[in-house]
Protein backbone atom coordinates (compact mmCIF):
# COMPACT_ATOMS: atom_id res chain seq x y z
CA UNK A 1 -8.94 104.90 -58.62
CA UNK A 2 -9.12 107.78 -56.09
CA UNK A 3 -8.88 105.81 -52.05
CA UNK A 4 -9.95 107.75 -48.68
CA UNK A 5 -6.74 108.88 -48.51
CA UNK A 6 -6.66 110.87 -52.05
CA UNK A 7 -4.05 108.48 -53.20
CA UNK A 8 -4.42 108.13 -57.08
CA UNK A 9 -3.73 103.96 -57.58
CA UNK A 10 -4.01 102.40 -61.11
CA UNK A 11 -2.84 99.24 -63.40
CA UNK A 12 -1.63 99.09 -66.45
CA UNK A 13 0.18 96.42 -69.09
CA UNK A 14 1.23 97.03 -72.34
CA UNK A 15 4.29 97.78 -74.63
CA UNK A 16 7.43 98.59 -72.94
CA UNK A 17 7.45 102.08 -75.04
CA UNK A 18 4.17 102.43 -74.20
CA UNK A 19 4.10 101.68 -70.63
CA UNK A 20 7.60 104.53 -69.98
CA UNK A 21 5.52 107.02 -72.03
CA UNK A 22 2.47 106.46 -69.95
CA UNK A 23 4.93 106.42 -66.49
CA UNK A 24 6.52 110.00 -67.55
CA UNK A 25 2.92 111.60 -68.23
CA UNK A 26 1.71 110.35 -64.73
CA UNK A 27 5.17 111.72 -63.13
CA UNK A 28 4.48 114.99 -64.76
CA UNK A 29 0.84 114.77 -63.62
CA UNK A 30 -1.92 117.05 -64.78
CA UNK A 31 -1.33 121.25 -64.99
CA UNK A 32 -3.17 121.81 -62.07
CA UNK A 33 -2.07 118.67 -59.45
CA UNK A 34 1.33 118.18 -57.60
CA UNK A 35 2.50 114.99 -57.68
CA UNK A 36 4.44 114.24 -54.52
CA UNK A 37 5.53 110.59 -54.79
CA UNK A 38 5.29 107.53 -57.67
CA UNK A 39 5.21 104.00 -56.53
CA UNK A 40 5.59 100.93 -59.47
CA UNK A 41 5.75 97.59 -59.16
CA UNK A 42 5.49 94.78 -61.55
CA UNK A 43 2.37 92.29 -61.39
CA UNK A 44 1.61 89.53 -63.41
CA UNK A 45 -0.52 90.15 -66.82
CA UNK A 46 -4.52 89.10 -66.75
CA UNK A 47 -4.98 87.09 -69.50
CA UNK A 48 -7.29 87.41 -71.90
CA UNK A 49 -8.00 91.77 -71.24
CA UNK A 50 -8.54 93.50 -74.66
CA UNK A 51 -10.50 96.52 -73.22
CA UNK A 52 -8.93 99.93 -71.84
CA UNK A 53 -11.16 102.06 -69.87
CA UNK A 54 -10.27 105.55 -68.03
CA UNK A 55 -12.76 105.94 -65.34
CA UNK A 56 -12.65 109.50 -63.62
């Protein structure tokens, strides 16, 4: 999700592997952005989730 502040935030859960894969491709960032800063923190899973969605 894009804020007011064009702040990119997002959640995610998954495999270890998966979730460090998906943490180097964001701190890489598209060709054409410049990421400045990455924030993580660890939340508690939701229960019961079995879809993934990418919304743009």
């Amino acid at each position: 999700m894009v804020t007011s502040d064009s702040q990119v935030e997002g959640e995610a859960q998954g495999e270890e592997v998966s979730l460090q894969k998906l943490l180097k491709d964001i701190e890489r960032g598209p060709r054409l952005a410049h990421v400045v800063k990455l924030e993580k923190s660890e939340i508690d899973p939701k229960e019961g989730e079995s879809l993934f969605l990418v919304t743009r």
